[in-house]
Protein backbone atom coordinates (compact mmCIF):
# COMPACT_ATOMS: atom_id res chain seq x y z
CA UNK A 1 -20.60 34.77 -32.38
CA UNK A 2 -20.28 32.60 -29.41
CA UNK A 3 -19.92 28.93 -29.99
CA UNK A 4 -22.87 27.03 -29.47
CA UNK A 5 -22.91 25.10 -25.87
CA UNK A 6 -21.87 21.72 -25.99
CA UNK A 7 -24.61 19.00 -25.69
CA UNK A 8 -25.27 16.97 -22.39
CA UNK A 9 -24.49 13.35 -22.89
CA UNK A 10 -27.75 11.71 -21.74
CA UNK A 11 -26.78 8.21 -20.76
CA UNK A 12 -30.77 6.64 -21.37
CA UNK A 13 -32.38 3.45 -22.35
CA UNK A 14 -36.41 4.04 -22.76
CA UNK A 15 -37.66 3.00 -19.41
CA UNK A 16 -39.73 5.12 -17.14
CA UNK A 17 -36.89 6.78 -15.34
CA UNK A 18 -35.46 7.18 -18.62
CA UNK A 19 -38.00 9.19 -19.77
CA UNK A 20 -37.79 11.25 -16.91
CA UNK A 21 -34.41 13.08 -18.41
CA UNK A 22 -35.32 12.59 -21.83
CA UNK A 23 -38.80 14.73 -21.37
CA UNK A 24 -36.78 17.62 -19.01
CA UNK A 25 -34.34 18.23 -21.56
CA UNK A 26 -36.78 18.52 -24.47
CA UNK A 27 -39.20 20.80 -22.05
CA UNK A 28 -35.98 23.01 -21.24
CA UNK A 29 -34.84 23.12 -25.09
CA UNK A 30 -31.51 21.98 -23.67
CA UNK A 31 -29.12 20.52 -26.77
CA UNK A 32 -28.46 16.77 -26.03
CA UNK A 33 -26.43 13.88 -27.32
CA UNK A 34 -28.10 10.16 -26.28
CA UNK A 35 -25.89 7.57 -25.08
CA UNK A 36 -27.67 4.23 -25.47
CA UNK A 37 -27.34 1.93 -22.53
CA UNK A 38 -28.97 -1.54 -23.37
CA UNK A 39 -29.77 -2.56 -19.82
CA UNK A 40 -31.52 -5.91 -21.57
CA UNK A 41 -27.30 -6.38 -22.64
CA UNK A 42 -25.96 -5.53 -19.58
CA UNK A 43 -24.27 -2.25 -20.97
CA UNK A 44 -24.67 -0.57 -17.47
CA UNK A 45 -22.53 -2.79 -16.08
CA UNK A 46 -19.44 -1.15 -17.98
CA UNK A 47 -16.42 0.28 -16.01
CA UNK A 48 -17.01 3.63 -18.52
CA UNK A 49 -20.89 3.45 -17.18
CA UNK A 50 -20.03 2.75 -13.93
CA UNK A 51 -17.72 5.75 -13.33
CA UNK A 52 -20.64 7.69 -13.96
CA UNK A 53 -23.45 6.11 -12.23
CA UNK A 54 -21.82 3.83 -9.52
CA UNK A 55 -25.13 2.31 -8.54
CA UNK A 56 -25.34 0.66 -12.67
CA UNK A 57 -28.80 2.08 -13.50
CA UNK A 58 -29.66 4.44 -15.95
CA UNK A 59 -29.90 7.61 -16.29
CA UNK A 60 -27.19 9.40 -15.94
CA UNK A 61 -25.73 12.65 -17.45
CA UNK A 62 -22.56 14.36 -18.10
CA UNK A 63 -22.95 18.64 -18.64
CA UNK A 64 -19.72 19.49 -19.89
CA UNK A 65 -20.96 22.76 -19.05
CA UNK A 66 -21.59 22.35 -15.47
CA UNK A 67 -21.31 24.71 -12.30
CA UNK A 68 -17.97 27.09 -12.29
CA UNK A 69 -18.01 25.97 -16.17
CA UNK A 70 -16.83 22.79 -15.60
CA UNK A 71 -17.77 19.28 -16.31
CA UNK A 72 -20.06 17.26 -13.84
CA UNK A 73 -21.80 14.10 -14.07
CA UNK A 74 -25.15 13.59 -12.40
CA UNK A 75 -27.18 10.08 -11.69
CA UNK A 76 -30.43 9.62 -9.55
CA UNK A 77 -33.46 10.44 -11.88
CA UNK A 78 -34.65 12.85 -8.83
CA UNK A 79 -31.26 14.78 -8.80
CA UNK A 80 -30.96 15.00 -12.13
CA UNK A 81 -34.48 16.87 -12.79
CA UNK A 82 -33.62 18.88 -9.81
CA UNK A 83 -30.27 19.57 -11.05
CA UNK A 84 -31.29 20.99 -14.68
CA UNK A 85 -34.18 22.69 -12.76
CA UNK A 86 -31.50 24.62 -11.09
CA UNK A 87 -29.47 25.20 -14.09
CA UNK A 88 -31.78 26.39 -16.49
CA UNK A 89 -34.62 27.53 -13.89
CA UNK A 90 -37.82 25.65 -15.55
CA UNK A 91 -40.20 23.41 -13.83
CA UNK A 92 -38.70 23.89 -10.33
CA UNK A 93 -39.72 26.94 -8.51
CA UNK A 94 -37.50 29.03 -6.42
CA UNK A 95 -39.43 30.26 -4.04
CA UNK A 96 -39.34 28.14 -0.79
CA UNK A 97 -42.81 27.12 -0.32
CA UNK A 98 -43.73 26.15 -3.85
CA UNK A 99 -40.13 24.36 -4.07
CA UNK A 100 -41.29 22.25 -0.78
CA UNK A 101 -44.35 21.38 -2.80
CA UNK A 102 -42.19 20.14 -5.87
CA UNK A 103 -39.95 18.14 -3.73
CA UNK A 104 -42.67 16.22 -2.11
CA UNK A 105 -43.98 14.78 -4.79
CA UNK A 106 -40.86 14.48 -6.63
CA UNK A 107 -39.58 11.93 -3.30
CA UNK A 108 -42.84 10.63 -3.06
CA UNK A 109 -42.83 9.30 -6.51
CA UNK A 110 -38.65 8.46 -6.31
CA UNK A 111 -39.43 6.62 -2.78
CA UNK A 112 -42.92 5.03 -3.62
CA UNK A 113 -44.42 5.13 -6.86
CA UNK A 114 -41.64 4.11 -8.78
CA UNK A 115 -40.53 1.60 -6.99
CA UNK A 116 -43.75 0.22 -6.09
CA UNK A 117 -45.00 0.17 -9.88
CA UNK A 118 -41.75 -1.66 -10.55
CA UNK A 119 -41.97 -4.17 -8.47
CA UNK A 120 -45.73 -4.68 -9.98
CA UNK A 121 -44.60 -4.92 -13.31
CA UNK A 122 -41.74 -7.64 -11.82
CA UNK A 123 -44.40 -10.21 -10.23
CA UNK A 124 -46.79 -9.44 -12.61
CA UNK A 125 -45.03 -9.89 -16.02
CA UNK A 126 -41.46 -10.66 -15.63
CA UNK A 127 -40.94 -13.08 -12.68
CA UNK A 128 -40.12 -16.40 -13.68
CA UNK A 129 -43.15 -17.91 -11.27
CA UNK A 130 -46.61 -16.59 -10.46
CA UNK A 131 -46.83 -15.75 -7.20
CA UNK A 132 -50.17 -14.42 -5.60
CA UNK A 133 -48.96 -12.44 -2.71
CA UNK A 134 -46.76 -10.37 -4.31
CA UNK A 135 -48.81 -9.87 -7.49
CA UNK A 136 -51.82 -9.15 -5.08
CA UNK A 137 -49.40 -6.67 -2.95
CA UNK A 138 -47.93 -4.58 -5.71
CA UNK A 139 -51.14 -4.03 -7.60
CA UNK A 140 -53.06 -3.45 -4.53
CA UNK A 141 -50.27 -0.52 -3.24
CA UNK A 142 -49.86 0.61 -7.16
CA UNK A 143 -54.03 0.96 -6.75
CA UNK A 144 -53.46 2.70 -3.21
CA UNK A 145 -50.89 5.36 -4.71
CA UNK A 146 -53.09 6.21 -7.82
CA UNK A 147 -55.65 6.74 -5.43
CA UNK A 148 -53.68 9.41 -3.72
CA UNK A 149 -52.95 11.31 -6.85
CA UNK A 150 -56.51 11.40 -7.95
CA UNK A 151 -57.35 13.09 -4.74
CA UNK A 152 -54.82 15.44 -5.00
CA UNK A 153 -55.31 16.13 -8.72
CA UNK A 154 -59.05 16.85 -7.81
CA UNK A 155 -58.02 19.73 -6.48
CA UNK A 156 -55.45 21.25 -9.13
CA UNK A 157 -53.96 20.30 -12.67
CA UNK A 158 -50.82 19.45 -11.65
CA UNK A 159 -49.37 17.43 -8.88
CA UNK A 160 -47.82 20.65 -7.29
CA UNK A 161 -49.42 23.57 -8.56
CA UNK A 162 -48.23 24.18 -11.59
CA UNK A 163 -46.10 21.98 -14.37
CA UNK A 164 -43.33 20.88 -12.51
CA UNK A 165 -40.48 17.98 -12.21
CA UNK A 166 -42.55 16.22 -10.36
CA UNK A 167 -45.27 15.95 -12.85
CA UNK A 168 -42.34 14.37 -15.16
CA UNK A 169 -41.24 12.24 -12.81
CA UNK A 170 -44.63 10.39 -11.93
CA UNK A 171 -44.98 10.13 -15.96
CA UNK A 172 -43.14 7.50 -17.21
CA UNK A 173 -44.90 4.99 -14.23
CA UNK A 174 -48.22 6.40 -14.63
CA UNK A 175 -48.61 5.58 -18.52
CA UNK A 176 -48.18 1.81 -17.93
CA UNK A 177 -50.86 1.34 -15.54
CA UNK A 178 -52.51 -1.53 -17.38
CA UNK A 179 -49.04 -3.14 -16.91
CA UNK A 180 -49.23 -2.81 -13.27
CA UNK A 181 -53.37 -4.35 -13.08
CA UNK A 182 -54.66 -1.29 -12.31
CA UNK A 183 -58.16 0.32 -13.46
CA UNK A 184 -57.92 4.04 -15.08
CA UNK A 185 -61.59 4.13 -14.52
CA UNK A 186 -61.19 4.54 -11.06
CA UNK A 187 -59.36 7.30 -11.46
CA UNK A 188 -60.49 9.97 -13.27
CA UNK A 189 -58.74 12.89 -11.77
CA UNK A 190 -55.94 10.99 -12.57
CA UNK A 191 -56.53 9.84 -15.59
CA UNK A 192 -57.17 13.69 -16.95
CA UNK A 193 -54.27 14.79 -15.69
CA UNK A 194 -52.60 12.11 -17.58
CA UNK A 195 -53.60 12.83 -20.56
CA UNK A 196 -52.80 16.29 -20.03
CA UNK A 197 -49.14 15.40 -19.01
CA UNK A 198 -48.98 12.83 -22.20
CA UNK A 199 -50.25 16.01 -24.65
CA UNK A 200 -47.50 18.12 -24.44
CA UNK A 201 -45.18 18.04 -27.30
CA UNK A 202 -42.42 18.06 -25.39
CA UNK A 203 -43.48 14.99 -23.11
CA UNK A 204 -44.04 12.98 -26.97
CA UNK A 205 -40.57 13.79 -27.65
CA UNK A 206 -39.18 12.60 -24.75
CA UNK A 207 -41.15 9.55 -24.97
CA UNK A 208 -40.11 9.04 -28.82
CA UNK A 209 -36.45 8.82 -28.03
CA UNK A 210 -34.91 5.31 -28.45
CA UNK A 211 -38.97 4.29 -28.79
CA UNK A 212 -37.84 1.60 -31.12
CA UNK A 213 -35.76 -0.07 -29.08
CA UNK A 214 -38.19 -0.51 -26.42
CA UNK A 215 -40.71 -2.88 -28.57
């Protein structure tokens, strides 16, 4: 019998990009190994780290079993979903419309949500001063993005037709929206899809990696 592919080091603390790899390789039943990085330790900071994901955030991967067979290390949350898309063909079309769909809201989220949620969580719960303008900015343009995905999601279950890496992607942020002031109430498209997203057993085992060290 052939010998059983080697896992993919998964390079992950549990943060909402984090998740992001976590949940595709559970939904693509790919074998994994998890590499803790405590980012609250400074860990990504590492030369070891750093020759894998230059810019020091997690996640990162390494396939040993990459294209031509070879080894190849991947960071970027966004490349890495589209990456094991490619490879194993799961939750990123291939045909060029519905592809242009995915990638949309895959940058949109990569470009705007997360970055926008993260900077809400910042000013509103990590900053070492209050300050109102910036609390009142984040929240407002976390409020302003929700409100675009409840209008699309009022017109289909998923963010891009069907399950896709861009669903994943916009998980991790959209779970903490009380962390971020927001009001799921006003949202109910959103909030549906949501809890659709959070249902999937897959998506709960990709959140339950590492879950401990988070609290």
């Amino acid at each position: 019998m052939p010998a059983a592919p080697a896992p993919i080091e998964l390079y992950y603390w549990p943060t909402p990009n984090g998740w992001k790899i976590s949940i595709m390789l559970e939904e693509c039943g790919l074998p994994y190994a998890v590499v803790p990085v405590n980012i609250s330790k400074g860990e990504q900071f590492k030369p070891d780290f750093l020759a894998i994901s230059p810019n020091n955030r997690i996640p990162a991967i390494v396939d040993p079993d990459g294209p031509g067979g070879k080894p190849i290390s991947v960071f970027e949350s966004g490349a890495i979903l589209q990456y094991l898309g490619r490879k194993t063909g799961k939750f990123y079309p291939t045909d060029e419309r519905a592809r242009v769909e995915v990638e949309q809201w895959l940058y949109w989220q990569v470009g705007g949500l997360g970055p926008m949620a993260g900077q809400a969580h910042h000013f509103r719960i990590y900053a070492p001063e209050k300050i109102d303008y910036a609390i009142t900015r984040y929240t407002n343009e976390v409020a302003r993005l929700y409100g675009v995905m409840n209008k699309r999601l009022a017109e289909r279950e998923f963010l891009a037709g069907d399950y896709s890496i861009a669903d994943i992607a916009c998980l991790g942020w959209s779970k903490l929206w009380e962390r971020q002031g927001q009001d799921v109430t006003r949202f109910p498209h959103f909030k549906r899809w949501l809890d659709t997203v959070k249902a999937r057993p897959a998506v709960q085992r990709g959140l339950a990696v590492l879950a401990e060290e988070r609290k």
